[in-house]
C-alpha atoms as a PDB file:
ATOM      1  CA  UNK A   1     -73.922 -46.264  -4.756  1.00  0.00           C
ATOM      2  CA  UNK A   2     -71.240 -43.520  -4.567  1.00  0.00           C
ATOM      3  CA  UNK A   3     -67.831 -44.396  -6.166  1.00  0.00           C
ATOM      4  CA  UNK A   4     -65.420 -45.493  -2.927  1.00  0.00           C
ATOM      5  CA  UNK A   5     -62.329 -45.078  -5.163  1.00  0.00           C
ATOM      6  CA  UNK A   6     -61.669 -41.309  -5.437  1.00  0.00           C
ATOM      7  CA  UNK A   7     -61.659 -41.799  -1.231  1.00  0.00           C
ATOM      8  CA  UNK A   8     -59.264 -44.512  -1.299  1.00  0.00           C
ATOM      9  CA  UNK A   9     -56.777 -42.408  -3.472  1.00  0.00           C
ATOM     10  CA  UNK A  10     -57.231 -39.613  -1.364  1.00  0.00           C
ATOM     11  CA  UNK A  11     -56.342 -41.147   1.993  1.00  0.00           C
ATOM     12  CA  UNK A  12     -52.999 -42.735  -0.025  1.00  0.00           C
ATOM     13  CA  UNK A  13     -52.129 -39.457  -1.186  1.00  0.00           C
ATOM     14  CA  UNK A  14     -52.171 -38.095   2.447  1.00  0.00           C
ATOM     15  CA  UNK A  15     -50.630 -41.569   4.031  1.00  0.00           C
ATOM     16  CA  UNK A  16     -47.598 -40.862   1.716  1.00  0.00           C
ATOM     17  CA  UNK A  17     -47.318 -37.205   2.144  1.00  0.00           C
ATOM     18  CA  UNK A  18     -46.915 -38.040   6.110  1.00  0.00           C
ATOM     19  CA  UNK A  19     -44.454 -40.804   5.560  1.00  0.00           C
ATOM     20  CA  UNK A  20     -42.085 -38.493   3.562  1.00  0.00           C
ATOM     21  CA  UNK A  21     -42.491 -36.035   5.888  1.00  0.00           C
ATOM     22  CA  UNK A  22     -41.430 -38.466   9.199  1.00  0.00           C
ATOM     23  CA  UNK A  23     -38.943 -39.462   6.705  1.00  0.00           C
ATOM     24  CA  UNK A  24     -37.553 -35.698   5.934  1.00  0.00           C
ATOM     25  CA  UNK A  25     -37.163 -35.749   9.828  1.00  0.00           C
ATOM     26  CA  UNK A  26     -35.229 -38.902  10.531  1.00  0.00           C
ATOM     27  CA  UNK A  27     -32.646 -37.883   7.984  1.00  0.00           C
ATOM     28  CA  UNK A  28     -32.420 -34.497   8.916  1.00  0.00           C
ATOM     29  CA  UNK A  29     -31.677 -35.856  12.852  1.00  0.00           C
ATOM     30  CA  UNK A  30     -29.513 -38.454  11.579  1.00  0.00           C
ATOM     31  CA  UNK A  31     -27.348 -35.346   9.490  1.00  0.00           C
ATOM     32  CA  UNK A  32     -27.907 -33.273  12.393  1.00  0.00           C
ATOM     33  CA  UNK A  33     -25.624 -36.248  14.463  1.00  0.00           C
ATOM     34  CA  UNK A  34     -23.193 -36.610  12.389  1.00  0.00           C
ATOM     35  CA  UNK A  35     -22.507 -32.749  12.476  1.00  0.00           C
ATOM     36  CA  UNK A  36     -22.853 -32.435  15.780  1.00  0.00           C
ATOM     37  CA  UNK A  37     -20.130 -35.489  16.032  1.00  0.00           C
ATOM     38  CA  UNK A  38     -18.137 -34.187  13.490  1.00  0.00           C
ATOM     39  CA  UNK A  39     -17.828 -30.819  14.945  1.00  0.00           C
ATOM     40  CA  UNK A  40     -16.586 -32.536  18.493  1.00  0.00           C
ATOM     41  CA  UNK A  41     -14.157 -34.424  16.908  1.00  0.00           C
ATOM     42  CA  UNK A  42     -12.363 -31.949  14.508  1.00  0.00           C
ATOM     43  CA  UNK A  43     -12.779 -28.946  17.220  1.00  0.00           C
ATOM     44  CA  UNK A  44      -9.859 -26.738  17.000  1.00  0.00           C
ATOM     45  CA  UNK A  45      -9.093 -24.984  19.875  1.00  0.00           C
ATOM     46  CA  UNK A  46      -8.534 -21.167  18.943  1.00  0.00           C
ATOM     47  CA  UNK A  47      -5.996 -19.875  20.591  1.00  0.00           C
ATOM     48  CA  UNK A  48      -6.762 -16.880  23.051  1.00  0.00           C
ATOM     49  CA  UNK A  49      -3.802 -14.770  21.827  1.00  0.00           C
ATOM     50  CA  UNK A  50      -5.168 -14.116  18.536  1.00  0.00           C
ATOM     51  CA  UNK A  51      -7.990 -12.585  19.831  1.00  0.00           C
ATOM     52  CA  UNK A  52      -5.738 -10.424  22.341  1.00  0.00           C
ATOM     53  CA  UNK A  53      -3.343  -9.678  19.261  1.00  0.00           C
ATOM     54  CA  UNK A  54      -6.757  -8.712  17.276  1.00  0.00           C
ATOM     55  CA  UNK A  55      -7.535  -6.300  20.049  1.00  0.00           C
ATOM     56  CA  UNK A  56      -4.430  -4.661  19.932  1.00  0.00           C
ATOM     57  CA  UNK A  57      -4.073  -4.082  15.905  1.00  0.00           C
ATOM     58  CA  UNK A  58      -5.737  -1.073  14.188  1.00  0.00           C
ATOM     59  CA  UNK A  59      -7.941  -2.969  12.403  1.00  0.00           C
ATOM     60  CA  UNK A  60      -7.757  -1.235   9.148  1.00  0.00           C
ATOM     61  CA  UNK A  61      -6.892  -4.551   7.039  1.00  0.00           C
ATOM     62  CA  UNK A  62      -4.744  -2.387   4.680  1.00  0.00           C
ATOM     63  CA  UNK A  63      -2.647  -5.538   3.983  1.00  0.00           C
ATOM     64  CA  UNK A  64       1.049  -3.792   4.331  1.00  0.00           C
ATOM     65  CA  UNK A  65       2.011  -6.989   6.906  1.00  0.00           C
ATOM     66  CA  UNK A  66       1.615  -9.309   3.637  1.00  0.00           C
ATOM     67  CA  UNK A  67      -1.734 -11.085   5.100  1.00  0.00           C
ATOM     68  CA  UNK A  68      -5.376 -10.912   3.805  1.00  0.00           C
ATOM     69  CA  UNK A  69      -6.129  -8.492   7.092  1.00  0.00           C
ATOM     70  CA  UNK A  70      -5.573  -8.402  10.597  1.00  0.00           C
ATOM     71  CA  UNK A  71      -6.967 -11.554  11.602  1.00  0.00           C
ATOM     72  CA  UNK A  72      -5.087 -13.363   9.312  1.00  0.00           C
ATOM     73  CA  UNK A  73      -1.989 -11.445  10.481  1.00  0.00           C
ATOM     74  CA  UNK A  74      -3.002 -12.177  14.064  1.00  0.00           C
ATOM     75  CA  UNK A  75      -3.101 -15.902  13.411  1.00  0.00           C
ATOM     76  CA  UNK A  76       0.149 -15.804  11.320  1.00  0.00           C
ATOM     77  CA  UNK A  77       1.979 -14.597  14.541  1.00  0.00           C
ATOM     78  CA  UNK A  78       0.305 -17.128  16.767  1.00  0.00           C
ATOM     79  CA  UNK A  79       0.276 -20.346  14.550  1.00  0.00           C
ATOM     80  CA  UNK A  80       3.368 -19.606  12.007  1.00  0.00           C
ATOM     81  CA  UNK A  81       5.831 -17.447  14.448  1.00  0.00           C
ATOM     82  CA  UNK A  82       5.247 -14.204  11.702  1.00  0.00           C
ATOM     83  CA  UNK A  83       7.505 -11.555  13.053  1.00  0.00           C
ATOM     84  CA  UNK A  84       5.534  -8.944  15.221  1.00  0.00           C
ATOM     85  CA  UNK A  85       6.964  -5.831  14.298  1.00  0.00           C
ATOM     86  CA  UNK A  86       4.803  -6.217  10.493  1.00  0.00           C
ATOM     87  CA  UNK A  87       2.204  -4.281  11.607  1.00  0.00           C
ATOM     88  CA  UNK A  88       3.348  -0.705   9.749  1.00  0.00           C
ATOM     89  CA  UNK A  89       0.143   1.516  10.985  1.00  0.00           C
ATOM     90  CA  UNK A  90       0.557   0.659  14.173  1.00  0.00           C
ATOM     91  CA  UNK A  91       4.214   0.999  14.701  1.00  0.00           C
ATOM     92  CA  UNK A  92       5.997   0.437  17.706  1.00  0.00           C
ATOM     93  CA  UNK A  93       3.797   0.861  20.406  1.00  0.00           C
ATOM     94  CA  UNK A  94       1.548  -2.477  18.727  1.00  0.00           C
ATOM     95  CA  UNK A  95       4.788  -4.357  17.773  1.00  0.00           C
ATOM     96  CA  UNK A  96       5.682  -3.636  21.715  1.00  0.00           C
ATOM     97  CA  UNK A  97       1.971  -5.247  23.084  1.00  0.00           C
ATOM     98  CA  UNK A  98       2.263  -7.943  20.232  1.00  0.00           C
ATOM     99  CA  UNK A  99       5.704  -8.811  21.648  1.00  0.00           C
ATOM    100  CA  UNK A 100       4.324  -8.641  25.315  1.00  0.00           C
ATOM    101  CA  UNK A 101       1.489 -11.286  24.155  1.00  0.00           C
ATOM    102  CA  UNK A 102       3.541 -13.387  22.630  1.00  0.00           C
ATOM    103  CA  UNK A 103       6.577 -13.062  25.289  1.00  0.00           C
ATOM    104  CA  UNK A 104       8.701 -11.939  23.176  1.00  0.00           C
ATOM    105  CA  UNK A 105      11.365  -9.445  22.872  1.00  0.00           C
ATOM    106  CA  UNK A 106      11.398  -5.960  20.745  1.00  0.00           C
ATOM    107  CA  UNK A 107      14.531  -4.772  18.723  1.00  0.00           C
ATOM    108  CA  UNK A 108      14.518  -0.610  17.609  1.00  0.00           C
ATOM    109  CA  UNK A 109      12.687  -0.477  14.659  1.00  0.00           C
ATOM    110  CA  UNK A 110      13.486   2.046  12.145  1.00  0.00           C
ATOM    111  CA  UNK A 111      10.474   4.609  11.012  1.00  0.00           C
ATOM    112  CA  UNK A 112       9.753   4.270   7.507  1.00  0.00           C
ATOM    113  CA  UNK A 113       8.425   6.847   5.075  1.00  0.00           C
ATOM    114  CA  UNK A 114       7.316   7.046   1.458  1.00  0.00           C
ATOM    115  CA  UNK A 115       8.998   9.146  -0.990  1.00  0.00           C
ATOM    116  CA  UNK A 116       7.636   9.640  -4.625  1.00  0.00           C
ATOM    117  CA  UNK A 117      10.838   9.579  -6.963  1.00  0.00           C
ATOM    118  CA  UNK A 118       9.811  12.127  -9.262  1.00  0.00           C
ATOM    119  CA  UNK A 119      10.117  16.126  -9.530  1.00  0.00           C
ATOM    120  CA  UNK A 120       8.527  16.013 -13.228  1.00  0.00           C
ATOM    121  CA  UNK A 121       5.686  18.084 -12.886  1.00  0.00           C
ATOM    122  CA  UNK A 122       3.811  20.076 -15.412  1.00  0.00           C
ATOM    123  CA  UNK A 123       5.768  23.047 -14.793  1.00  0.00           C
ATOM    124  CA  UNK A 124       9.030  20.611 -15.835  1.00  0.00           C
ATOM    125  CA  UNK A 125       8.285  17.397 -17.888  1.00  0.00           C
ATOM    126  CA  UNK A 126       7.274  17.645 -21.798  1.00  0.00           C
ATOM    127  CA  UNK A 127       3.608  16.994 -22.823  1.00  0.00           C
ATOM    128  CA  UNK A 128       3.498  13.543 -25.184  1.00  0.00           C
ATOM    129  CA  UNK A 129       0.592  12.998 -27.563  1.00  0.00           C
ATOM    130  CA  UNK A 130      -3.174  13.389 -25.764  1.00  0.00           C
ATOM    131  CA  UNK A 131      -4.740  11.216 -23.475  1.00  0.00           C
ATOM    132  CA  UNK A 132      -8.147  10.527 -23.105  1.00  0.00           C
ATOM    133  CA  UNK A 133      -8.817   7.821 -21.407  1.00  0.00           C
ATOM    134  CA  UNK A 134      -9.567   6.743 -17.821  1.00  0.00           C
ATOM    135  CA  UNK A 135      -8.550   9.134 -15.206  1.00  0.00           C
ATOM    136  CA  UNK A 136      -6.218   6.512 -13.629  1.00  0.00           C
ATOM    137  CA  UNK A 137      -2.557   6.624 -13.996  1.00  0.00           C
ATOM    138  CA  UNK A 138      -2.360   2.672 -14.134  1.00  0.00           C
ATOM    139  CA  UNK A 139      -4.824   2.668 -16.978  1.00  0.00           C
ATOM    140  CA  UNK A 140      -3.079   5.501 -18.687  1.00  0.00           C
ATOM    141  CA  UNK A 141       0.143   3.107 -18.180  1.00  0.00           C
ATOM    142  CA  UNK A 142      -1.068   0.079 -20.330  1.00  0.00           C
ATOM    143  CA  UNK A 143       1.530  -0.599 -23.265  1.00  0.00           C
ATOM    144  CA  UNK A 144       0.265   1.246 -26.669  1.00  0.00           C
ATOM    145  CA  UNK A 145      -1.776   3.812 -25.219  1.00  0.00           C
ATOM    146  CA  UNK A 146      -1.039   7.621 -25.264  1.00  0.00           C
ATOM    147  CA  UNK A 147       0.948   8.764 -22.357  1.00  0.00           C
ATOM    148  CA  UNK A 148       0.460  12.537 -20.681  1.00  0.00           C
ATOM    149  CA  UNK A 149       3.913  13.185 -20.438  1.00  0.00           C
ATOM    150  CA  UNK A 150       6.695  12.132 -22.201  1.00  0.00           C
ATOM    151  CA  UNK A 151       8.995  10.528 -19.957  1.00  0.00           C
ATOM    152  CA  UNK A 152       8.007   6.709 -19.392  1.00  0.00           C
ATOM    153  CA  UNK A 153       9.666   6.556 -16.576  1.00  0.00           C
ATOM    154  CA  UNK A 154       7.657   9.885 -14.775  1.00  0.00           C
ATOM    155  CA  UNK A 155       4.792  10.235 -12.445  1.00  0.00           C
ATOM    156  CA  UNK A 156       1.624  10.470 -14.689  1.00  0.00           C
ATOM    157  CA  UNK A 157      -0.133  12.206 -12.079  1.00  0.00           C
ATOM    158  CA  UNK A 158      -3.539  11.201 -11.761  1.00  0.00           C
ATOM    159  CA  UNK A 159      -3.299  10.249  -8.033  1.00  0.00           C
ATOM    160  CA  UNK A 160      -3.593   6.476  -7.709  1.00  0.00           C
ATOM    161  CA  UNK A 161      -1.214   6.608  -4.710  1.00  0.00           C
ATOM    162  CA  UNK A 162      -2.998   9.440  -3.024  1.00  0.00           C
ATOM    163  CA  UNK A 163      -6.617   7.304  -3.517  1.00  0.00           C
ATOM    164  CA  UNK A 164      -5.064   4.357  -2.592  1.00  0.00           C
ATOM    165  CA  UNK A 165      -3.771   5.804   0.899  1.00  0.00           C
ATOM    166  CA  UNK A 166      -6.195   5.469   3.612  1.00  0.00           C
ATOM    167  CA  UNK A 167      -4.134   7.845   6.290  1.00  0.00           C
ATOM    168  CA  UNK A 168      -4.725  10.897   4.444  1.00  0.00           C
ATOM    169  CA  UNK A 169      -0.758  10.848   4.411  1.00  0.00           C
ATOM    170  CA  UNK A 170      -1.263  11.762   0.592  1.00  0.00           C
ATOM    171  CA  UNK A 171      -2.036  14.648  -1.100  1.00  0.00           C
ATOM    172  CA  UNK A 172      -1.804  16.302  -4.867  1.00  0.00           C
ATOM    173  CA  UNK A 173       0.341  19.399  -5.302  1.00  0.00           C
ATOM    174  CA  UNK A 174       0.045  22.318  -7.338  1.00  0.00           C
ATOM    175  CA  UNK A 175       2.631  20.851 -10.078  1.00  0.00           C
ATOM    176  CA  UNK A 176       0.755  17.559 -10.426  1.00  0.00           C
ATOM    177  CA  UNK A 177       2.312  15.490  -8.104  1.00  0.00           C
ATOM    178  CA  UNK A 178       1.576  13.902  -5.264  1.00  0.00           C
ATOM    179  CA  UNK A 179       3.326  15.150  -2.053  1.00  0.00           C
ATOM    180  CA  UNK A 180       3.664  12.762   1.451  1.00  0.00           C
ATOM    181  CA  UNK A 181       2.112  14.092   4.881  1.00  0.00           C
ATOM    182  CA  UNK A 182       4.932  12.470   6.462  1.00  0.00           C
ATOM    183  CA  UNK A 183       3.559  12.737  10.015  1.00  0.00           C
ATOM    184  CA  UNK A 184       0.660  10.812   9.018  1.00  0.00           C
ATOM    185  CA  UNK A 185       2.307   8.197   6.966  1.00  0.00           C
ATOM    186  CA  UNK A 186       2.339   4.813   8.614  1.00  0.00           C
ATOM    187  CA  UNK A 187       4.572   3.289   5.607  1.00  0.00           C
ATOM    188  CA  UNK A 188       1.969   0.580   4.934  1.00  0.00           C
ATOM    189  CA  UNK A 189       3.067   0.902   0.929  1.00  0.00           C
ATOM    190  CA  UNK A 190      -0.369   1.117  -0.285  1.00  0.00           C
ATOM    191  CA  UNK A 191       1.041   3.870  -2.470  1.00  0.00           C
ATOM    192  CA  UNK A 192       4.300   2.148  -3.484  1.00  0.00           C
ATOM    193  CA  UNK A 193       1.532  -0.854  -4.698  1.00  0.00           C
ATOM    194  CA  UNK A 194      -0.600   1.671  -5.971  1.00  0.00           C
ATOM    195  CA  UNK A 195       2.235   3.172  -8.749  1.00  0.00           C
ATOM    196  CA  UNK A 196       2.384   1.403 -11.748  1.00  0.00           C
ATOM    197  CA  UNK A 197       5.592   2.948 -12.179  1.00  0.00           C
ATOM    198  CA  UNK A 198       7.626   1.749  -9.275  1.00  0.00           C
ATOM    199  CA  UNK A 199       7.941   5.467  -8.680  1.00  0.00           C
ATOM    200  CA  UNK A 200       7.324   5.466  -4.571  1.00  0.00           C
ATOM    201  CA  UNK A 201       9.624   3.997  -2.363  1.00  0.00           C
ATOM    202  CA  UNK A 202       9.692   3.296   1.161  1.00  0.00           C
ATOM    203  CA  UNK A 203      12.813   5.279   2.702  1.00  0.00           C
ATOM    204  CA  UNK A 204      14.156   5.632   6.414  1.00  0.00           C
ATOM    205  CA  UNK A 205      12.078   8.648   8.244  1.00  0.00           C
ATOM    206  CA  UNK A 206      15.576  10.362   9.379  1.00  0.00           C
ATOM    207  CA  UNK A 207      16.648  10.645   5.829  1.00  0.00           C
ATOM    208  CA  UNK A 208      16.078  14.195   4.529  1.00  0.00           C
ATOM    209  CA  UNK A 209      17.957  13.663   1.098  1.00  0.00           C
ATOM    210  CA  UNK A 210      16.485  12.011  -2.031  1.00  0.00           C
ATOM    211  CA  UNK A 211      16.812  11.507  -6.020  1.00  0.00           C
ATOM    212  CA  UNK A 212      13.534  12.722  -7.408  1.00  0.00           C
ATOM    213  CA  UNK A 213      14.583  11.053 -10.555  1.00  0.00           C
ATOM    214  CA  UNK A 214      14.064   7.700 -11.753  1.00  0.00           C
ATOM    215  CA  UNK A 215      14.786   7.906 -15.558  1.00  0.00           C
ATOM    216  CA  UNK A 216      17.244   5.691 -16.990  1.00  0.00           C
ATOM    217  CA  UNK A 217      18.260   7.156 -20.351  1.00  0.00           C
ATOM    218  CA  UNK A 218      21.186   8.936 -21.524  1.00  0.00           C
ATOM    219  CA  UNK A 219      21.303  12.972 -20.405  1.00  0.00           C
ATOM    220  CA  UNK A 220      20.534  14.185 -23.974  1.00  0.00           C
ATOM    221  CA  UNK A 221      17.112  11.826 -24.357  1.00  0.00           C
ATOM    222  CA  UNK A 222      16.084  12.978 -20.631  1.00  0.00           C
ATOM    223  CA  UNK A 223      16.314  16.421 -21.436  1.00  0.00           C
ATOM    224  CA  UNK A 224      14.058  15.872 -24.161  1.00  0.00           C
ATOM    225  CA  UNK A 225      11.131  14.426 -21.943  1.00  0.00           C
ATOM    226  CA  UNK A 226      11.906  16.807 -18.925  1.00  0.00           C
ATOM    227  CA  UNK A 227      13.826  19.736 -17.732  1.00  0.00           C
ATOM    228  CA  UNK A 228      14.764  18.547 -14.646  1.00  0.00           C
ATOM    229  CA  UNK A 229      15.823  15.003 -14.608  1.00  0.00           C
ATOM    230  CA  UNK A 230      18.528  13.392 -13.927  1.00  0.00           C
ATOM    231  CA  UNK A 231      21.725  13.310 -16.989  1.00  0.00           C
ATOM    232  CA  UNK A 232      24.287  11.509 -15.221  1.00  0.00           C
ATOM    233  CA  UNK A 233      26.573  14.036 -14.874  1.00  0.00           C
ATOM    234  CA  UNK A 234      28.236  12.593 -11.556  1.00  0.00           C
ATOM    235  CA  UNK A 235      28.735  16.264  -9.785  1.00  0.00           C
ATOM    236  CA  UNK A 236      26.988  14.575  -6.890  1.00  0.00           C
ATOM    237  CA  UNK A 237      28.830  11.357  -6.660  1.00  0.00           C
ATOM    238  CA  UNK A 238      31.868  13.789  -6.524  1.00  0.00           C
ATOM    239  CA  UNK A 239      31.122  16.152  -3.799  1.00  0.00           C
ATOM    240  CA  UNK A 240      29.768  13.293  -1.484  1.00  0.00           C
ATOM    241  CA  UNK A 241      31.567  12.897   1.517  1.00  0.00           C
ATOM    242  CA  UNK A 242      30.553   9.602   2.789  1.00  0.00           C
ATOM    243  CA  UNK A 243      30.223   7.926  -1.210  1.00  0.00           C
ATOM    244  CA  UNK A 244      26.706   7.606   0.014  1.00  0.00           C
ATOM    245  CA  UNK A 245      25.816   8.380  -3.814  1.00  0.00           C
ATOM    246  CA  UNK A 246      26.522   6.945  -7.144  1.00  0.00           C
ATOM    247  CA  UNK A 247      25.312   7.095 -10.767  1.00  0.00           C
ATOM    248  CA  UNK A 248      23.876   3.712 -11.879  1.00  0.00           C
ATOM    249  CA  UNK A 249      22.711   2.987 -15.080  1.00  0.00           C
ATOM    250  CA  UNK A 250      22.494   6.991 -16.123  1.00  0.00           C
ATOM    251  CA  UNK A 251      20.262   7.958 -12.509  1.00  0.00           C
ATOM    252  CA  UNK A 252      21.896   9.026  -9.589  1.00  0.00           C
ATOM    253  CA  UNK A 253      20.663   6.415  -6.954  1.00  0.00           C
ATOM    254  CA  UNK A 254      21.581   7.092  -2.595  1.00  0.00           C
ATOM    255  CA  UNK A 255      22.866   4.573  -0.244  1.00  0.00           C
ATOM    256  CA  UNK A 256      20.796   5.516   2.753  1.00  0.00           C
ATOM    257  CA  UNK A 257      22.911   3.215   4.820  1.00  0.00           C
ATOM    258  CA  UNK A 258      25.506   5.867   4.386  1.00  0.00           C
ATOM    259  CA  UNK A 259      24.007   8.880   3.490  1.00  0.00           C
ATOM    260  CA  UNK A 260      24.110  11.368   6.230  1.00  0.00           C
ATOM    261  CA  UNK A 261      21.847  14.360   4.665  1.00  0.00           C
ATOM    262  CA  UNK A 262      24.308  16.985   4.525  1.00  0.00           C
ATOM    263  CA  UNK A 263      23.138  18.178   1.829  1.00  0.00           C
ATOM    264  CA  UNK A 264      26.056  18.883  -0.720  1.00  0.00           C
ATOM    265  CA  UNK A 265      24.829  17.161  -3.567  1.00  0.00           C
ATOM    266  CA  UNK A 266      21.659  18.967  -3.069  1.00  0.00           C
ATOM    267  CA  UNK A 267      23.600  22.417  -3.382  1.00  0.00           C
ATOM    268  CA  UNK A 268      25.684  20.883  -6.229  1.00  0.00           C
ATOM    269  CA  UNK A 269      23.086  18.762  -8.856  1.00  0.00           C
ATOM    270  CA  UNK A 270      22.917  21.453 -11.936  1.00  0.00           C
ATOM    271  CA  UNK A 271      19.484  19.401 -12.400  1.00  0.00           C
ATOM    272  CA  UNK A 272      17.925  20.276  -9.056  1.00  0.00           C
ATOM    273  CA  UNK A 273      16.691  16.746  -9.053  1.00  0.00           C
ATOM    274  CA  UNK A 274      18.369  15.919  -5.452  1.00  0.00           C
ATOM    275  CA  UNK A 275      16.075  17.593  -2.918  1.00  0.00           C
ATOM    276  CA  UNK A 276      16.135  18.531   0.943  1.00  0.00           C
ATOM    277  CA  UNK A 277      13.099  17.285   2.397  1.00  0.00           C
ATOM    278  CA  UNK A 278      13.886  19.976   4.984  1.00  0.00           C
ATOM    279  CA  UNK A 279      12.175  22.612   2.118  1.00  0.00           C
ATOM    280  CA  UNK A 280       9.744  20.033   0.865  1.00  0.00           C
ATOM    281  CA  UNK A 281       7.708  20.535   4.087  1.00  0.00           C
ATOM    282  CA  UNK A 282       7.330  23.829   4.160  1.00  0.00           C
ATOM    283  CA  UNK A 283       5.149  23.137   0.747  1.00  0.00           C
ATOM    284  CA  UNK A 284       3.578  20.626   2.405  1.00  0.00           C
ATOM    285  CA  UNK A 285       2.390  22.417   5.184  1.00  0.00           C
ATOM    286  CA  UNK A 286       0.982  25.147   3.586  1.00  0.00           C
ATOM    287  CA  UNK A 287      -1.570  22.923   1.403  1.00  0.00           C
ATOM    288  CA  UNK A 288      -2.411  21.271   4.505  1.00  0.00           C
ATOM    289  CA  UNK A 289      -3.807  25.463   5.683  1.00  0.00           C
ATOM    290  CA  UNK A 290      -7.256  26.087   5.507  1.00  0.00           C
ATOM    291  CA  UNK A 291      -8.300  27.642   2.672  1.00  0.00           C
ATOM    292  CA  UNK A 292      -9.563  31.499   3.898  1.00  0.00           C
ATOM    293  CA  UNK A 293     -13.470  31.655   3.637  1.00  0.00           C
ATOM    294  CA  UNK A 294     -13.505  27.956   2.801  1.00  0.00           C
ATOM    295  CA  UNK A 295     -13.031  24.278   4.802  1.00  0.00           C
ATOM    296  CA  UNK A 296      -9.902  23.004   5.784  1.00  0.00           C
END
């Protein structure tokens, strides 16, 4: 007689592989409920002027409104009454629709630009002890390393800022620092983040004057790191005609509430630290040429 149990296991095997299967199903329909349910009952309504204020923003998520990215600004506006004039690439025309959207009403805005606080370039500031590390001016910052140049408070010049930019507002000049495309800067601040030197600064667009100088130390240890930095000498604070400038802790430092960019304490720094960004330009421009026989 053949052996009957081998069957019988068989047929149990497959009756319990087919109960835990209908079994797998109920609870995965049961979970599938309670979802569903859960989803009805804590539904938020999105509200259709974020997605009208997403429409409207550049999209570039370059985080100079203070938010993770555009949608997050978007919903700041909406939810948490964020100002609508944050928004720095896309100016005032977006801050105008954003306003419109939210019915609200515009004030002037004034243009901002970046300026990079230092005229030390390797034509001007002293060499310090070799570096030879990472190509990266906030590595080459990190306490008890070798700096390039001997002022601590100089641009290192390995163009952070201009990598960081994502208008090609940025670009490195011939003397190893970085120069602004003003017309394409959108004073986002990537750059000014970008510094590890608090060396960039985000100044009003109609101001043509600045202190390319940020070096706190007394005129006779400046001159030692740089040839053209700032010694405190006051000749500008002097001359000023509007006391739009004033030495502060040994750097000449300009109240551009006040200043009016006449120029004077351009003409009468002995340091030629205090520039005219009338000239700067000009420099500017020229880099921006095509190179003859090459690309632009």
């Amino acid at each position: 007689m053949c052996p009957v149990l081998p069957v019988t296991v068989a047929a149990s095997a497959g009756g319990y592989t087919l109960f835990g299967v209908l079994v797998m199903l109920v609870i995965g329909a049961v979970l599938g409920l309670v979802l569903f349910a859960a989803s009805r009952f804590f539904k938020t309504d999105v509200d259709e002027r974020v997605e009208k204020i997403l429409d409207v923003l550049p999209n570039v998520n370059c985080g100079a409104c203070g938010f993770g990215g555009c949608a997050a600004y978007a919903e700041a506006v909406v939810y948490k009454g964020s100002a609508c004039s944050l928004c720095a690439p896309g100016g005032a025309d977006v801050e105008c629709r954003i306003a419109e959207i939210m019915g609200a009403s515009v004030g002037d805005r004034e243009p901002l630009v970046a300026v990079v606080h230092c005229g030390g370039g390797t034509r001007s500031a002293h060499s310090a002890a070799g570096y030879y590390g990472i190509a990266s001016c906030r590595a080459a910052s990190v306490p008890g390393l070798n700096s390039p140049k001997a002022c601590v408070f100089g641009c290192l010049g390995m163009g952070d800022c201009v990598a960081a930019c994502k208008f090609d507002a940025m670009v490195m000049g011939d003397d190893g620092l970085p120069l602004v495309i003003e017309s394409n800067c959108v004073a986002c601040g990537a750059c000014v983040r970008a510094c590890p030197r608090n060396i960039i600064q985000l100044h009003p667009l109609k101001s043509f004057v600045h202190v390319y100088c940020i070096n706190t130390d007394k005129g006779r240890d400046v001159r030692k790191a740089c040839d053209i930095g700032c010694i405190a000498c006051m000749k500008c604070e002097k001359i000023c005609p509007v006391d739009a400038i004033h030495v502060i802790n040994n750097v000449a430092v300009i109240d551009y509430d006040k200043c009016i960019s006449c120029g004077k304490c351009v003409k009468e720094c002995p340091q030629g630290i205090i520039v005219n960004m009338r000239k700067t330009r000009k420099e500017i421009d020229r880099l921006r040429q095509p190179v003859p026989g090459g690309t632009s």
